[in-house]
N, C-alpha and C. Protein backbone atom coordinates (compact mmCIF):
# COMPACT_ATOMS: atom_id res chain seq x y z
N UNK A 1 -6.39 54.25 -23.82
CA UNK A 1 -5.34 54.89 -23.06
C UNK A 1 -5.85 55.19 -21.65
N UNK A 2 -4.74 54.53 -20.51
CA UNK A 2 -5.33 55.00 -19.26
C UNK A 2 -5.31 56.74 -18.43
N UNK A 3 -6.17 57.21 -18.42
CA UNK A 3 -6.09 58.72 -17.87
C UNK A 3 -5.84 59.14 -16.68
N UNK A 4 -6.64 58.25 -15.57
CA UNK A 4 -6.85 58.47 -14.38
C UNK A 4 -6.14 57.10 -13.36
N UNK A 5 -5.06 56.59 -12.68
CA UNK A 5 -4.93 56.16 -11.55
C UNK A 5 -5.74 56.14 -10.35
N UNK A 6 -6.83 55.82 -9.61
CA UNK A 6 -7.34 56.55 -8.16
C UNK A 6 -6.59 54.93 -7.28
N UNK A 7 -6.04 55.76 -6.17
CA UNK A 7 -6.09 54.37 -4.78
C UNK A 7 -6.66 54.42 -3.83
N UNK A 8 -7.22 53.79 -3.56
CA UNK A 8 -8.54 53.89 -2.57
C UNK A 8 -7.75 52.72 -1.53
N UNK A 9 -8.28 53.04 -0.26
CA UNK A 9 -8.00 52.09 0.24
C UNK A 9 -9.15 50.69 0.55
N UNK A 10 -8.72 49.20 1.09
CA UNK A 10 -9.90 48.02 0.49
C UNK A 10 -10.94 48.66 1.90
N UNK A 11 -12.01 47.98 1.51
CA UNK A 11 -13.04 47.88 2.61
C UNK A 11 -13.49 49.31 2.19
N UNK A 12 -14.72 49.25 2.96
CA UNK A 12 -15.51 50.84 3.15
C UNK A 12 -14.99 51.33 4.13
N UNK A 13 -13.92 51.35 4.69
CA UNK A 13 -13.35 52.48 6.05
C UNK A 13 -12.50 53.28 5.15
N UNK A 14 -13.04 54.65 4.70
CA UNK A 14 -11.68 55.73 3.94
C UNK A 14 -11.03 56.23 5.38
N UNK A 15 -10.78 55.78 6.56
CA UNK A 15 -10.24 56.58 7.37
C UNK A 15 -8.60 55.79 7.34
N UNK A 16 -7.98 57.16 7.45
CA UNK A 16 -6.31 56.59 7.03
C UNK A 16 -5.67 56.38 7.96
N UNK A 17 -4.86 55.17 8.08
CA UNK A 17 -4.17 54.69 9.20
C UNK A 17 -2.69 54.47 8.93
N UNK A 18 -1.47 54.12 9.70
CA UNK A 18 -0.66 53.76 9.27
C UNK A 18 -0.50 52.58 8.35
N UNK A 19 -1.36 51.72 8.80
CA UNK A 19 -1.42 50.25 7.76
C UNK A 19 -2.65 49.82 7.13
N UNK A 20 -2.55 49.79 6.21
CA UNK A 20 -3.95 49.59 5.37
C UNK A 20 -3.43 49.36 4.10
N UNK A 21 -3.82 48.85 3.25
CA UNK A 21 -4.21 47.99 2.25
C UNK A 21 -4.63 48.86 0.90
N UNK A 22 -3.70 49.18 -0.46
CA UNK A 22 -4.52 49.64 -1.06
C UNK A 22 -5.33 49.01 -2.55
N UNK A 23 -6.02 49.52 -2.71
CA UNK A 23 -6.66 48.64 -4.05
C UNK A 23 -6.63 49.79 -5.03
N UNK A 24 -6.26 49.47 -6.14
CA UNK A 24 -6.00 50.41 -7.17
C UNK A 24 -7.12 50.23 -8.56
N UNK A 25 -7.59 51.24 -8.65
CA UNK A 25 -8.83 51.41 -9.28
C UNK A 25 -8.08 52.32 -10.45
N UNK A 26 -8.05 51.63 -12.35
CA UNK A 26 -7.69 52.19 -13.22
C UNK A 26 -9.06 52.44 -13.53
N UNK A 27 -8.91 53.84 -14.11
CA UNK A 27 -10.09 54.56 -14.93
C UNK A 27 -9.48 54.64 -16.05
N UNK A 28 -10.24 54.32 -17.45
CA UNK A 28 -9.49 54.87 -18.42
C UNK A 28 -10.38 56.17 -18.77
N UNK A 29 -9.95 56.52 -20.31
CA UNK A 29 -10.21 57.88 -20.53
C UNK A 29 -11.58 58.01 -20.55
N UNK A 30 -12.64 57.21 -20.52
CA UNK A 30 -13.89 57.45 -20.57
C UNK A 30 -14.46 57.42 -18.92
N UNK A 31 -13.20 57.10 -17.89
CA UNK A 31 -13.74 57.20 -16.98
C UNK A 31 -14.14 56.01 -16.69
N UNK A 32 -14.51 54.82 -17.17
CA UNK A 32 -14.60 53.82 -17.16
C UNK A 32 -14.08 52.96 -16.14
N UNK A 33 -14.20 52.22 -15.40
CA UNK A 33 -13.23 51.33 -14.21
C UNK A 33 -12.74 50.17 -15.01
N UNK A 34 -11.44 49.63 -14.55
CA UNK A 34 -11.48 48.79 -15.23
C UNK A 34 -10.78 47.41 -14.48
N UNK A 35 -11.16 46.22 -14.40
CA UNK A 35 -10.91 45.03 -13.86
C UNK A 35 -9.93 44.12 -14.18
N UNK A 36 -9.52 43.37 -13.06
CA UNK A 36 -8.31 42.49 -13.15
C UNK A 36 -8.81 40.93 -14.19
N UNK A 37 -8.18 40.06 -14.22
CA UNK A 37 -8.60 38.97 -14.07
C UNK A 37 -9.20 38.44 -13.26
N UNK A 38 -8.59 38.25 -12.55
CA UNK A 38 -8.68 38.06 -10.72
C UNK A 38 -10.19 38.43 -10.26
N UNK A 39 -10.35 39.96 -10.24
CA UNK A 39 -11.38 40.38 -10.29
C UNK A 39 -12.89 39.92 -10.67
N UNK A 40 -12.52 39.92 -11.96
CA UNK A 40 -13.64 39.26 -12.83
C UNK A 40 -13.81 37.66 -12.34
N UNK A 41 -12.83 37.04 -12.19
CA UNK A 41 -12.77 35.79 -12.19
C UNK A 41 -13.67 35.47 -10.72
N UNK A 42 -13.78 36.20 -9.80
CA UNK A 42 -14.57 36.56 -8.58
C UNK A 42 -15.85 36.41 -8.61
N UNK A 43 -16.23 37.25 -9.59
CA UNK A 43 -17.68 37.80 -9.99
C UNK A 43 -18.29 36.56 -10.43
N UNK A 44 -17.50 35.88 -11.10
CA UNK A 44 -18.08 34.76 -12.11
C UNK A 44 -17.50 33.49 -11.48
N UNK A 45 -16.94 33.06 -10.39
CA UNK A 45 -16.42 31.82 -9.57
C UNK A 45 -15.65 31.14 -10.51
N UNK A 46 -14.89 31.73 -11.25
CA UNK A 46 -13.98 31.27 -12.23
C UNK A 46 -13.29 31.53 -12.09
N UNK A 47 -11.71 30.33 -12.36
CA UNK A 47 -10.49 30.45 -12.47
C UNK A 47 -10.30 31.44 -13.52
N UNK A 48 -8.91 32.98 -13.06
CA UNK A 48 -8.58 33.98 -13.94
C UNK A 48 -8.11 33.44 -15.51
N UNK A 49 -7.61 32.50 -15.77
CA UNK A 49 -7.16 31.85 -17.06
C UNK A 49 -8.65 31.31 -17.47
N UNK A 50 -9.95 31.37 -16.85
CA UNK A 50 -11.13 31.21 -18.20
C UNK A 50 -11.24 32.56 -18.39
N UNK A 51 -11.16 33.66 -17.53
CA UNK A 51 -11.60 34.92 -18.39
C UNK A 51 -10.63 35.09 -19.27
N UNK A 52 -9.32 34.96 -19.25
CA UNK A 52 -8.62 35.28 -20.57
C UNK A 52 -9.22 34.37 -21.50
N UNK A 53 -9.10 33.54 -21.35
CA UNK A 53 -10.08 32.18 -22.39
C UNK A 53 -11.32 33.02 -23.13
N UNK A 54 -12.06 33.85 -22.22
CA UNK A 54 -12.91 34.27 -22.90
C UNK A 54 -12.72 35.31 -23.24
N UNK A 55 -11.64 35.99 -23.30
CA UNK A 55 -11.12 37.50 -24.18
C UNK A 55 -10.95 36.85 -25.34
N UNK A 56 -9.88 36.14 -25.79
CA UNK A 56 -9.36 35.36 -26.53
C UNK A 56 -10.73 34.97 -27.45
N UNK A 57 -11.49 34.69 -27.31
CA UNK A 57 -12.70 34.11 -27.86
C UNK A 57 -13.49 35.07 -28.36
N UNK A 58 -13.85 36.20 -27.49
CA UNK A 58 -14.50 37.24 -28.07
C UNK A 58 -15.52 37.49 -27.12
N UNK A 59 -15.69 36.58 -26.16
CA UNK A 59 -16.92 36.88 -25.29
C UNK A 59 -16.74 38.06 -24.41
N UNK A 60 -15.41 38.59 -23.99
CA UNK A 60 -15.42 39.76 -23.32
C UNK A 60 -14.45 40.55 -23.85
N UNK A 61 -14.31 41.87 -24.01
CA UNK A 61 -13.38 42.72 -24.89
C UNK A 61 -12.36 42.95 -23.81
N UNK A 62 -10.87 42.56 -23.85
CA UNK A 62 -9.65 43.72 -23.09
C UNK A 62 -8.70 44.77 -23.66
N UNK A 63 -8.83 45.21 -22.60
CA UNK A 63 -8.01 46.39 -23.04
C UNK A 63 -6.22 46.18 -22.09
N UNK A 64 -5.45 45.93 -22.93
CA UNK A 64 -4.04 45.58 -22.60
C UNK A 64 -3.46 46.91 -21.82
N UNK A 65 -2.70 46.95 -20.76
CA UNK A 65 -1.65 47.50 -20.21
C UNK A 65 -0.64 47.92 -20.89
N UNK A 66 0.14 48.81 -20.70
CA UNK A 66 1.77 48.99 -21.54
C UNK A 66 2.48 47.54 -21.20
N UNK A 67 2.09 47.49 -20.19
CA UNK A 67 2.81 45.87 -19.31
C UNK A 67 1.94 44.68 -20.42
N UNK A 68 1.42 44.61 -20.65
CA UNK A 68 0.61 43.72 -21.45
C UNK A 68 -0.59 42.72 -21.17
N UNK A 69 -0.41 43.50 -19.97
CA UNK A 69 -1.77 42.90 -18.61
C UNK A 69 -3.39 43.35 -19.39
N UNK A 70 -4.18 42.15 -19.53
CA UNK A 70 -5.44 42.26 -19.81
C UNK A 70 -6.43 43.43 -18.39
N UNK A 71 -7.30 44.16 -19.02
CA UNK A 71 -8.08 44.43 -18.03
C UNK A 71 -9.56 44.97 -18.83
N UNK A 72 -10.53 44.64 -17.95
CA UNK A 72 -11.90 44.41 -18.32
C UNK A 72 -12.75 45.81 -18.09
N UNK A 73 -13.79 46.19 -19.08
CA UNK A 73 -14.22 47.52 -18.70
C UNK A 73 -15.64 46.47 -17.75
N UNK A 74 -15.34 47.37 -16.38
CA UNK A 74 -16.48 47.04 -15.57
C UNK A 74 -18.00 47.23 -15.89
N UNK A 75 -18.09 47.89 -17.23
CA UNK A 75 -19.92 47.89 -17.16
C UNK A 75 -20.12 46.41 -18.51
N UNK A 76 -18.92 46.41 -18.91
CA UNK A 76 -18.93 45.11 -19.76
C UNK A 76 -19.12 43.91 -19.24
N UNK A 77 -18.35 44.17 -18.01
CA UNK A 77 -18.36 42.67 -17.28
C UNK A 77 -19.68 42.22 -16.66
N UNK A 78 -20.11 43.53 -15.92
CA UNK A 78 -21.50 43.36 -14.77
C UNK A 78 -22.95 43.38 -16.36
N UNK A 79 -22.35 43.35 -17.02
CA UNK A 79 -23.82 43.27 -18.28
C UNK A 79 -23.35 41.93 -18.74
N UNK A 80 -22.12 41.51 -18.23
CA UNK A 80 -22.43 39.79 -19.03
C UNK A 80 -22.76 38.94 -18.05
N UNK A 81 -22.21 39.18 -16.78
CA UNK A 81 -23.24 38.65 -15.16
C UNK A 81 -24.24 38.91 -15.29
N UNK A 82 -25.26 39.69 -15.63
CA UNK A 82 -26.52 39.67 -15.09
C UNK A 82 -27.02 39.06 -16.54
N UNK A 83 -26.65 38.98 -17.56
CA UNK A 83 -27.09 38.31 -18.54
C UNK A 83 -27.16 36.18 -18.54
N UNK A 84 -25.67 36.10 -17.33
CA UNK A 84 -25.51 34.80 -17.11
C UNK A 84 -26.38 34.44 -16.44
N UNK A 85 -26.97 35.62 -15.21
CA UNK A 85 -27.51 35.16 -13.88
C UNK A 85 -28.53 34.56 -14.61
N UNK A 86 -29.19 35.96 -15.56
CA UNK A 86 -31.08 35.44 -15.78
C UNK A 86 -30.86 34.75 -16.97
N UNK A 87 -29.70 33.86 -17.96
CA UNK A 87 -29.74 32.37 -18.38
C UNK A 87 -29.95 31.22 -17.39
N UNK A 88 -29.50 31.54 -16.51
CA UNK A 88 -28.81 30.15 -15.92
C UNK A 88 -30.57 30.10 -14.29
N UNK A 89 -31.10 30.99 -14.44
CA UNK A 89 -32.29 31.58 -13.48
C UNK A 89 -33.53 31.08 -14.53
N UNK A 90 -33.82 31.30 -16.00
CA UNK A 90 -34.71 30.80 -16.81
C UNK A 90 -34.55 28.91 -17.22
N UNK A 91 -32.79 28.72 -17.18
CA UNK A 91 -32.85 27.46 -17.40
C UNK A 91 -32.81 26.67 -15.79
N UNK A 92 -33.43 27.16 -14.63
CA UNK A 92 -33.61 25.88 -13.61
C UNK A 92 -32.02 26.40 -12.89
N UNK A 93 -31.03 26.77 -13.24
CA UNK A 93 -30.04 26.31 -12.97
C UNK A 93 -29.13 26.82 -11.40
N UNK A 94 -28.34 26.60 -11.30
CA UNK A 94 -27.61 27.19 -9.60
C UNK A 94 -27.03 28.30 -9.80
């Protein structure tokens, strides 16, 4: 269940202007952040339809929206990146 909404605005400038841009940061109840597809799909240079691919599969857990929108707990995601980095860093790889 989501608890917390925060909107921050993008970039590191918190100074408020008439026009600016906001990015919306869900916390759920543990406080937790939690990520888009999109998002994730960033982190990992992947099209957003493989991370659902890999919800679907089991490799990353989501947590659904009332809307029915997938979203990723951020310490889940950044522990399966750094797990990819140092595979793909032990096997030679880019």
């Amino acid at each position: 269940m989501i608890k917390t909404i925060i909107l921050a605005p993008l970039g590191t400038n918190w100074t408020f202007t008439k026009r600016f841009r906001w990015k919306v940061l869900i916390v759920s109840s543990d406080q937790e952040v939690l990520l888009t597809p999109a998002e994730v799909a960033s982190l990992f240079r992947v099209d957003p339809k493989t991370v659902t691919r890999w919800a679907k599969s089991g490799k990353l857990t989501s947590i659904r929206t009332l809307g029915g929108h997938r979203r990723y707990k951020e310490s889940e995601v950044k522990a399966l990146l750094s797990a990819t980095s140092n595979n793909s860093t032990r096997n030679g790889g880019n």
